[in-house]
N, C-alpha and C. Protein backbone atom coordinates (compact mmCIF):
# COMPACT_ATOMS: atom_id res chain seq x y z
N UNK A 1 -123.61 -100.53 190.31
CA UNK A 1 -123.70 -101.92 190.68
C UNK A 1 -124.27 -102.06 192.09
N UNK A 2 -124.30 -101.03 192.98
CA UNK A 2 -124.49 -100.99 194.23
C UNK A 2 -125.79 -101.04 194.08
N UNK A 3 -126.73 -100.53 193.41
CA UNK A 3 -127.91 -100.60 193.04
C UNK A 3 -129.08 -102.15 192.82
N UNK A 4 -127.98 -102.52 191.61
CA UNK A 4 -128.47 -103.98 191.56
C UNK A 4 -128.24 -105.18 192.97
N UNK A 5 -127.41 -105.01 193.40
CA UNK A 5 -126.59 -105.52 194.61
C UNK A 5 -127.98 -105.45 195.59
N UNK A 6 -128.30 -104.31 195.74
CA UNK A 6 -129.09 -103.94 197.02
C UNK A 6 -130.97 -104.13 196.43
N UNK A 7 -130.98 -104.49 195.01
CA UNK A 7 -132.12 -104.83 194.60
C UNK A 7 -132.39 -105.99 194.87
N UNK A 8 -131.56 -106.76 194.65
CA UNK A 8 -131.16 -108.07 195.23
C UNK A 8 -131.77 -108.70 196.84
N UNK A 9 -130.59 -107.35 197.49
CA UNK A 9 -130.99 -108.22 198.90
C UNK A 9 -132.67 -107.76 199.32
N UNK A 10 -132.99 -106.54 198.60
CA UNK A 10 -134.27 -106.05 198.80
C UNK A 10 -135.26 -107.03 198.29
N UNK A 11 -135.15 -108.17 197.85
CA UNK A 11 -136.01 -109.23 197.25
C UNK A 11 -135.63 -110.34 197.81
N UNK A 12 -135.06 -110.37 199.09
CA UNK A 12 -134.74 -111.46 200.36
C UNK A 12 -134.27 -112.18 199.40
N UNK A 13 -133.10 -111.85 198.31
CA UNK A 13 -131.60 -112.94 197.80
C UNK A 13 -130.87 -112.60 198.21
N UNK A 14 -130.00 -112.72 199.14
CA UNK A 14 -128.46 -112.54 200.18
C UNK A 14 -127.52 -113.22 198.67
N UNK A 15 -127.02 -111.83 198.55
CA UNK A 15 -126.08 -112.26 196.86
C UNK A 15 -124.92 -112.23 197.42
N UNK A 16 -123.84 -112.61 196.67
CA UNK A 16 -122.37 -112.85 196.70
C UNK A 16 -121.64 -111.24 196.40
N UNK A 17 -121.28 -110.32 197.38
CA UNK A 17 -120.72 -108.97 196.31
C UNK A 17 -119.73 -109.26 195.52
N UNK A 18 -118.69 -109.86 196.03
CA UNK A 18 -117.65 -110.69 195.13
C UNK A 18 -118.00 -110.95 193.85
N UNK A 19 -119.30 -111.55 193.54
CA UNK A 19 -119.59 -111.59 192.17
C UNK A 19 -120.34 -110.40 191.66
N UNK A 20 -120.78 -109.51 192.19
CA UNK A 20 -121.07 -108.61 191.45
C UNK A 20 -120.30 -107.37 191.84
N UNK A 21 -119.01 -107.44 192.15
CA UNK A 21 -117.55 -106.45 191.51
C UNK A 21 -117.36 -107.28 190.82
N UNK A 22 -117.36 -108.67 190.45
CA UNK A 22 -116.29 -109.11 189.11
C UNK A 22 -117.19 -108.58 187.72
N UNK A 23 -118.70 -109.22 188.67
CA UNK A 23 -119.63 -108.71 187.03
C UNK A 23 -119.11 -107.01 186.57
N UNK A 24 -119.28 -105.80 187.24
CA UNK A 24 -119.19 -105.12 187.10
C UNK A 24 -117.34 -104.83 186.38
N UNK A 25 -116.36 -105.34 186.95
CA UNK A 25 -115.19 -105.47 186.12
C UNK A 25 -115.59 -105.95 184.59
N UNK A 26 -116.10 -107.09 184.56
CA UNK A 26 -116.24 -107.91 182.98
C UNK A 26 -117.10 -106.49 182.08
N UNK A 27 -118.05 -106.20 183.00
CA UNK A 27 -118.85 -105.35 182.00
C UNK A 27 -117.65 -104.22 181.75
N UNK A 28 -116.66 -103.63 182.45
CA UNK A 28 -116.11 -101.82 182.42
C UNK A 28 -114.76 -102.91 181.08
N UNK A 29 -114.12 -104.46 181.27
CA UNK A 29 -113.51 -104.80 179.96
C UNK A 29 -114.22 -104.81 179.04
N UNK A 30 -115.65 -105.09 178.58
CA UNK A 30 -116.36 -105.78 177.81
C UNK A 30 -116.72 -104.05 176.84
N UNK A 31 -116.87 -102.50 177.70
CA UNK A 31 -116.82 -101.19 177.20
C UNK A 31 -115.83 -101.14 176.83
N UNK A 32 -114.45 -101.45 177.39
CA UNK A 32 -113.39 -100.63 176.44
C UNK A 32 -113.17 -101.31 175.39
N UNK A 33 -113.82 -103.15 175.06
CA UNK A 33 -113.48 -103.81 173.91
C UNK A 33 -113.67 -103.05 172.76
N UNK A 34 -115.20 -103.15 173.13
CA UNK A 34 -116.46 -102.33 172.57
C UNK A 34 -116.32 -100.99 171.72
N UNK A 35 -115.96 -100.45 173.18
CA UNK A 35 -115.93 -98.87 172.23
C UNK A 35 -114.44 -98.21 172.18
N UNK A 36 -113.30 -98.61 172.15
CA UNK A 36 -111.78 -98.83 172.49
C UNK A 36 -111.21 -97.31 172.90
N UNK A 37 -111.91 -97.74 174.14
CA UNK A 37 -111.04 -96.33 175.24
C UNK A 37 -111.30 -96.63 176.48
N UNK A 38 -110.32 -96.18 177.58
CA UNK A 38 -110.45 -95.87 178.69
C UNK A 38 -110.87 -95.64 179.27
N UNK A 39 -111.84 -95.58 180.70
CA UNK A 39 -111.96 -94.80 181.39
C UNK A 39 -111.01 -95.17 182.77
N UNK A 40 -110.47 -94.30 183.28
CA UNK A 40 -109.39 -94.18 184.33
C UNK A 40 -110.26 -95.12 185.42
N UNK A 41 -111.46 -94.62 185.69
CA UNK A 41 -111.82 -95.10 187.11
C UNK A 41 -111.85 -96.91 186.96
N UNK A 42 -112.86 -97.09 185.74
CA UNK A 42 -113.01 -98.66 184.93
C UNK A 42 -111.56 -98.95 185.06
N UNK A 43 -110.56 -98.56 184.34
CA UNK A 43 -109.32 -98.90 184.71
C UNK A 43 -109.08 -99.41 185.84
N UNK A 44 -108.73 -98.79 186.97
CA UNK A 44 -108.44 -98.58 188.15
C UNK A 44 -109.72 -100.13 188.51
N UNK A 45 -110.86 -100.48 188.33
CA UNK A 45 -111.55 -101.33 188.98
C UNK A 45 -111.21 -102.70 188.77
N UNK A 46 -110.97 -102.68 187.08
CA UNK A 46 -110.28 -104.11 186.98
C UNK A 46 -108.86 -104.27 187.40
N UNK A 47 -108.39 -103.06 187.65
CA UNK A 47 -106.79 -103.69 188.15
C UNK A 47 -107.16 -104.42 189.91
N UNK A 48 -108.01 -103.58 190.30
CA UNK A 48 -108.33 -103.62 192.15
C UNK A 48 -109.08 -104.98 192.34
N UNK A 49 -109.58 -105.41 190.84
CA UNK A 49 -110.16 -107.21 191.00
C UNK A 49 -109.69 -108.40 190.16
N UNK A 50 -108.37 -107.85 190.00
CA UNK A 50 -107.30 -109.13 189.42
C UNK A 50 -107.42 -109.38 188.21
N UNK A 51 -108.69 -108.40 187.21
CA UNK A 51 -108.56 -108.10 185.65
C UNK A 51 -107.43 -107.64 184.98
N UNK A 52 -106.61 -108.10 183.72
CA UNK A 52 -105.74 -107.51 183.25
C UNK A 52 -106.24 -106.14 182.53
N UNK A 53 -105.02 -104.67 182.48
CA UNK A 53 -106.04 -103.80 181.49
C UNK A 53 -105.63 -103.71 180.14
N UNK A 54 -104.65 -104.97 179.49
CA UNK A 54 -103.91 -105.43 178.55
C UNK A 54 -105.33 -106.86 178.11
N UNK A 55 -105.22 -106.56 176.79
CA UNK A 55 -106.82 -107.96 177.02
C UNK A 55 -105.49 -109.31 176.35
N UNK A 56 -104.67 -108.80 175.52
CA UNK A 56 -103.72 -109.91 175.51
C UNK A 56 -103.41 -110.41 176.57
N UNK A 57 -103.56 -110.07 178.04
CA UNK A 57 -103.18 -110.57 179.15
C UNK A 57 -103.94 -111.89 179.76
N UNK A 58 -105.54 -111.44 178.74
CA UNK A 58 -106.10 -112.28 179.81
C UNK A 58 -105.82 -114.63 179.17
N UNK A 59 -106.06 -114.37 180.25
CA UNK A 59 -105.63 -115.93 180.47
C UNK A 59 -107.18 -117.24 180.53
N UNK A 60 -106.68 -118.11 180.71
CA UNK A 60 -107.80 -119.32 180.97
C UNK A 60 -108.76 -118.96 182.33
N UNK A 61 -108.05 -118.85 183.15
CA UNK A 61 -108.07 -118.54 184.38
C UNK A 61 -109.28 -117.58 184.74
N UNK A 62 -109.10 -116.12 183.93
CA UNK A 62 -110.29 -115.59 183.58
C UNK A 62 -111.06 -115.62 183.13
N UNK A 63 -110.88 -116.86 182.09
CA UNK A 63 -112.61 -116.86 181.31
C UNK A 63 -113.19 -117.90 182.04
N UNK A 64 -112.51 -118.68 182.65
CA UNK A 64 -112.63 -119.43 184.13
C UNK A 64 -114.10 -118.58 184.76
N UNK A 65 -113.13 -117.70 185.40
CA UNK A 65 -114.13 -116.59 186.93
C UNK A 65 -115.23 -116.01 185.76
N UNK A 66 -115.14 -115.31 184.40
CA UNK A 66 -116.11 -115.07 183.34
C UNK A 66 -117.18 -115.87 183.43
N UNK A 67 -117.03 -116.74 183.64
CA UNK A 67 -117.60 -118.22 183.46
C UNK A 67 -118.67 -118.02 184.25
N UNK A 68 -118.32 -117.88 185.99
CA UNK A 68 -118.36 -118.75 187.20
C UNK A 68 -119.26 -117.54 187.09
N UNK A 69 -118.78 -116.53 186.98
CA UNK A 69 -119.30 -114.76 187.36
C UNK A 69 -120.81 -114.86 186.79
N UNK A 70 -120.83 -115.48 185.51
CA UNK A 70 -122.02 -115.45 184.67
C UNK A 70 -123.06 -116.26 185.26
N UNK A 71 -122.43 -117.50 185.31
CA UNK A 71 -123.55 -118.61 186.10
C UNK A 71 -124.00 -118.15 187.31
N UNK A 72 -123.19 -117.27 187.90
CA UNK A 72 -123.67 -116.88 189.49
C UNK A 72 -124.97 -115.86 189.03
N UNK A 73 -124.80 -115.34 187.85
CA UNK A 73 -126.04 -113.92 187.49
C UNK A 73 -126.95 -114.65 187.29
N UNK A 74 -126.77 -115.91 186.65
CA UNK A 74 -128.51 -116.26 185.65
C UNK A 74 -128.64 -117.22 187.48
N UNK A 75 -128.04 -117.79 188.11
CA UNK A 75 -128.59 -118.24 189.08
C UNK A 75 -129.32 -117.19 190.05
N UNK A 76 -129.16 -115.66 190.55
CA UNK A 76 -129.59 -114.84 191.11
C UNK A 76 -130.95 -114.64 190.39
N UNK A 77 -130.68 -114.46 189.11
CA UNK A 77 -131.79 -114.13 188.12
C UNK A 77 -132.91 -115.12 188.53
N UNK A 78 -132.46 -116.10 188.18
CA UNK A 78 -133.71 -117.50 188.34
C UNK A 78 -134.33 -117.16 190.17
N UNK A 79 -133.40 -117.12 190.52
CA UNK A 79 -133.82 -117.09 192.42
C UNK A 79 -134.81 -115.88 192.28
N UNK A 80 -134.87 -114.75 191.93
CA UNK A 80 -136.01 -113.74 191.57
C UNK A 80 -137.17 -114.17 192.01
N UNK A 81 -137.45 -115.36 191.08
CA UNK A 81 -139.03 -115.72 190.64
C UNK A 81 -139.32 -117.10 191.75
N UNK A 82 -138.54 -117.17 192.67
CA UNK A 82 -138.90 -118.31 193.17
C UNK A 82 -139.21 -118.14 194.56
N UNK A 83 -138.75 -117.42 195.72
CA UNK A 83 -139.45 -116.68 196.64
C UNK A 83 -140.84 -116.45 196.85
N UNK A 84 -141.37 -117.12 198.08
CA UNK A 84 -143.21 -116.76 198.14
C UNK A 84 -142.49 -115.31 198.66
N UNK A 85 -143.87 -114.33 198.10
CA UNK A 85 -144.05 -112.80 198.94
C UNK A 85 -143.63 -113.18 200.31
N UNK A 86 -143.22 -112.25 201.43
CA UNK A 86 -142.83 -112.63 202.30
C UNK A 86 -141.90 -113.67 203.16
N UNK A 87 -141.32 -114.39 202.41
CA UNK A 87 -140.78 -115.45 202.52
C UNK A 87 -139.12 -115.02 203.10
N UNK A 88 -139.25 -115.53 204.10
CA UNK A 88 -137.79 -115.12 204.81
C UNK A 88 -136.64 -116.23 204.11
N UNK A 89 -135.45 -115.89 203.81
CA UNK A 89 -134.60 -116.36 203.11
C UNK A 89 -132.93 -116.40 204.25
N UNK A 90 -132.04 -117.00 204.17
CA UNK A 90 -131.05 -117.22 204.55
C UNK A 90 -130.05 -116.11 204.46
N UNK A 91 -129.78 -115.94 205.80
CA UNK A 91 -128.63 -114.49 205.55
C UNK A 91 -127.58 -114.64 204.97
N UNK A 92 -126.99 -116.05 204.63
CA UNK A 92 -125.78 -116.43 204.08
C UNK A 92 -125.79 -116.45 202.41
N UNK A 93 -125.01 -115.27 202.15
CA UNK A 93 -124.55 -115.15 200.70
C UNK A 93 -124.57 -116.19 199.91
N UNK A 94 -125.69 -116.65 198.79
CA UNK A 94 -125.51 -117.22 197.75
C UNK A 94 -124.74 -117.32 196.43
N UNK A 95 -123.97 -118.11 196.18
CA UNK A 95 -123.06 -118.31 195.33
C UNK A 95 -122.78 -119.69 195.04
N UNK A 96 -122.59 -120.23 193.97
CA UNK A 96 -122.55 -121.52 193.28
C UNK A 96 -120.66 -121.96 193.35
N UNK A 97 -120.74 -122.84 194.11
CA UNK A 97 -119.06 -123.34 193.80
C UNK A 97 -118.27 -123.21 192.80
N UNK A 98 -117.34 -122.85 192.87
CA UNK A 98 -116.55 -122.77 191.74
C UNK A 98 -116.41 -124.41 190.74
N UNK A 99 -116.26 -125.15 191.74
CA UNK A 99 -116.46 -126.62 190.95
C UNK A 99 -117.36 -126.66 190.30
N UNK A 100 -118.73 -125.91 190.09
CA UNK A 100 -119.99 -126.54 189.37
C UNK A 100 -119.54 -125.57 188.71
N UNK A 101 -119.18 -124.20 188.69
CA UNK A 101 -119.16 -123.85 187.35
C UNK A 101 -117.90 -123.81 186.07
N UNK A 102 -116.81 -124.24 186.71
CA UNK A 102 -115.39 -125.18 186.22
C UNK A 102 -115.82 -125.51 184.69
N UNK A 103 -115.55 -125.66 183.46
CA UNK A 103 -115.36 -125.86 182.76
C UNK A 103 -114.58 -127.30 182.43
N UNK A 104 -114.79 -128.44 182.02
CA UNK A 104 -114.02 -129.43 182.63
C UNK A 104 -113.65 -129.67 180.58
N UNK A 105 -112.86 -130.48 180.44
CA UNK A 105 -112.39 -131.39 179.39
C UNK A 105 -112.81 -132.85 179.44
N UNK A 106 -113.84 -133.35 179.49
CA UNK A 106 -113.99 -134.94 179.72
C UNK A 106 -113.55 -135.70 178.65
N UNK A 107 -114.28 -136.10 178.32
CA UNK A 107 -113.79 -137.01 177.01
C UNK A 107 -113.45 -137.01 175.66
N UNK A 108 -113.25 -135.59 175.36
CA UNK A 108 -112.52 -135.67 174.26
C UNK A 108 -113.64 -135.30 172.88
N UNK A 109 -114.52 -135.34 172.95
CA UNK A 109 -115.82 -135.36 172.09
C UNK A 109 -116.20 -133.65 171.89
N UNK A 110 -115.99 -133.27 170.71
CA UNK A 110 -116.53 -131.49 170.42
C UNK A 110 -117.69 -131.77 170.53
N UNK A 111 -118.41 -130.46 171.42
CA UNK A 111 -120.06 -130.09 171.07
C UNK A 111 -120.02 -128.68 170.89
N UNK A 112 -120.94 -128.36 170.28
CA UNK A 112 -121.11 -127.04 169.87
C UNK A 112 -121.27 -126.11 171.15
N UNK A 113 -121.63 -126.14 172.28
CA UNK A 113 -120.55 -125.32 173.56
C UNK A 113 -119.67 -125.24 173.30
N UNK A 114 -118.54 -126.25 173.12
CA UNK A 114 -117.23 -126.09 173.47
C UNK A 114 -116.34 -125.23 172.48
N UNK A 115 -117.28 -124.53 171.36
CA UNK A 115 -116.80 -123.82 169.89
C UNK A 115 -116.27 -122.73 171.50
N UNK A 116 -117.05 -121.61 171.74
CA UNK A 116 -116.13 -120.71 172.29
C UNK A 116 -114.68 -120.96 173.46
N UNK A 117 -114.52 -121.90 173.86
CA UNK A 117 -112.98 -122.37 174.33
C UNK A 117 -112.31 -122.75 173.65
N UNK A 118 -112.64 -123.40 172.32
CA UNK A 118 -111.72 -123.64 171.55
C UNK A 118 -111.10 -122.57 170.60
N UNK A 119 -112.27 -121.40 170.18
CA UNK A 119 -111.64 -120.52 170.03
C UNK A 119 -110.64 -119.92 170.77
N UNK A 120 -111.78 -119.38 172.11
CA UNK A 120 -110.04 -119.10 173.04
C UNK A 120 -109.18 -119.50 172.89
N UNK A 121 -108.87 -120.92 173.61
CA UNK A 121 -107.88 -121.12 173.24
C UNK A 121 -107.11 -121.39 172.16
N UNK A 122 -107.49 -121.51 170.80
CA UNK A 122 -106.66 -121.55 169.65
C UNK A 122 -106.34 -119.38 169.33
N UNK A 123 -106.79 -119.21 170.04
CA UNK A 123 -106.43 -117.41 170.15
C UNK A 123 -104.81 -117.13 170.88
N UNK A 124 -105.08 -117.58 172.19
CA UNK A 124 -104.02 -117.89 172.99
C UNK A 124 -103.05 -118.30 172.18
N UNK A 125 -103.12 -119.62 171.86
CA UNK A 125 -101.95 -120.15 171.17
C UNK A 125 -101.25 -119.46 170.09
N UNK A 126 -102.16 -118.53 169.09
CA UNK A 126 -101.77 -117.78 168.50
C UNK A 126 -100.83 -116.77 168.99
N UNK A 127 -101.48 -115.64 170.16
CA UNK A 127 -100.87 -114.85 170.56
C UNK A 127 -99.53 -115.32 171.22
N UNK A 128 -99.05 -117.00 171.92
CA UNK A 128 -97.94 -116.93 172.29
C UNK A 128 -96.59 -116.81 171.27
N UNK A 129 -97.84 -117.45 170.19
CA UNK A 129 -96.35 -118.05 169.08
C UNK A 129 -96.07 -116.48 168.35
N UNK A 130 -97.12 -115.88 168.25
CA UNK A 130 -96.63 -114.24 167.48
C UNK A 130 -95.62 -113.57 168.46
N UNK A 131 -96.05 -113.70 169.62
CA UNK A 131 -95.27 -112.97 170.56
C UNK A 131 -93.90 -113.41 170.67
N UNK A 132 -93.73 -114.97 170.65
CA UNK A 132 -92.35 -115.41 170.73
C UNK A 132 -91.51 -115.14 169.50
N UNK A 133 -92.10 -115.09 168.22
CA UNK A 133 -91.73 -114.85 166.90
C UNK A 133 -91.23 -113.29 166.83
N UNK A 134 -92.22 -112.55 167.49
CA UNK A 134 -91.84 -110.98 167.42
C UNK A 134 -90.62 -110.81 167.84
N UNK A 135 -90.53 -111.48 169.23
CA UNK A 135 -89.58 -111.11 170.11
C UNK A 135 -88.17 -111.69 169.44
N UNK A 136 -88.06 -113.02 169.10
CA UNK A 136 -87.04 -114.06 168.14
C UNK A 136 -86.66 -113.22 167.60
N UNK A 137 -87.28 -112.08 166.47
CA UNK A 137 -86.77 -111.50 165.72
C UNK A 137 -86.17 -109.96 166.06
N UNK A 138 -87.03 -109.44 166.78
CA UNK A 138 -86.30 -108.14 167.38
C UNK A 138 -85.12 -108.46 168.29
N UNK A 139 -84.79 -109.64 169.33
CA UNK A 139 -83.70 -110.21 169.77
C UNK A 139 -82.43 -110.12 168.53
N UNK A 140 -83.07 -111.04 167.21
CA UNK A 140 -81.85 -110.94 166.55
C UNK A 140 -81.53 -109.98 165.83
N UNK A 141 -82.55 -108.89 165.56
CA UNK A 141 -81.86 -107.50 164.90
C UNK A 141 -81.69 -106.60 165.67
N UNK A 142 -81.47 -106.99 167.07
CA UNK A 142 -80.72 -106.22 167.99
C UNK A 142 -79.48 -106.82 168.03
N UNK A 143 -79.18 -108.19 167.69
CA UNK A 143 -77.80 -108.93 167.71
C UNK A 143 -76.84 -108.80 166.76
N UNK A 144 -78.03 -108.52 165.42
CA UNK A 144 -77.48 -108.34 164.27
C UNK A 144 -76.68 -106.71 164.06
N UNK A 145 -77.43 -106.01 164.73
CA UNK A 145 -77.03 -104.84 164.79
C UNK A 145 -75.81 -104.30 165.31
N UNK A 146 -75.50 -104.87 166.37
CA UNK A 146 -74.31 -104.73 167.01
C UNK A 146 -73.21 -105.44 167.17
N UNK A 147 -73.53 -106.77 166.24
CA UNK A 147 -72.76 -107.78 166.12
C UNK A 147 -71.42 -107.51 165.06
């Protein structure tokens, strides 16, 4: 990632590193989805940038920064092609507010964007109610057991 990072500033775009350790986290979750194993160090990177290494863990919150992480790439991407040769650029790290890339709920109206949050979240909801159900029941045949 240090690579792309420094390709970056080598094309006078002053990038955000912040977003490219998270990119690089999403990509080391997005391998173990993928190919379902470990690697210790990948491990070790998403724990050191607030990634869960449990994917039941992950929350709104993260597909949130997923989100924000992504829009910050295709915005670097686009900045590429827009630079005259030579063109001196701003030393201050570019990055898009978290507000513009926020995910909002307005009015209530499905569009075909909004299919992947609603999956999420009808995933989520799943996983709380299995989890509470699992647990309901191993609670009571631990009660039952010794009762």
């Amino acid at each position: 990632m240090l690579r792309l990072y420094t390709a970056f500033h080598a094309a006078g775009i002053t990038v955000d590193e912040e977003v490219f350790n998270d990119y690089l986290a999403i990509k080391y979750l997005r391998n173990t989805i993928v190919h379902g194993e470990w690697d210790e160090e990948q491990k070790h990177w998403l724990e050191q940038h607030g990634f869960p290494t449990d994917t039941r863990k992950l929350t709104e919150e993260h597909l949130d920064r997923m989100l924000h992480v992504n829009q910050n790439m295709m915005f670097y991407m686009a900045l590429t092609s827009l630079p005259a040769p030579g063109a001196s650029l701003s030393s201050k790290p570019v990055r898009l507010d978290e507000s513009t890339t926020r995910q909002e709920d307005g009015n209530g109206i499905l569009r075909l964007q909004d299919l992947n949050r609603i999956i999420w979240n009808n995933m989520d909801r799943m996983h709380m109610a299995l989890y509470k159900a699992i647990e309901q029941a191993a609670t009571n045949r631990i009660v039952g057991a010794t009762g």
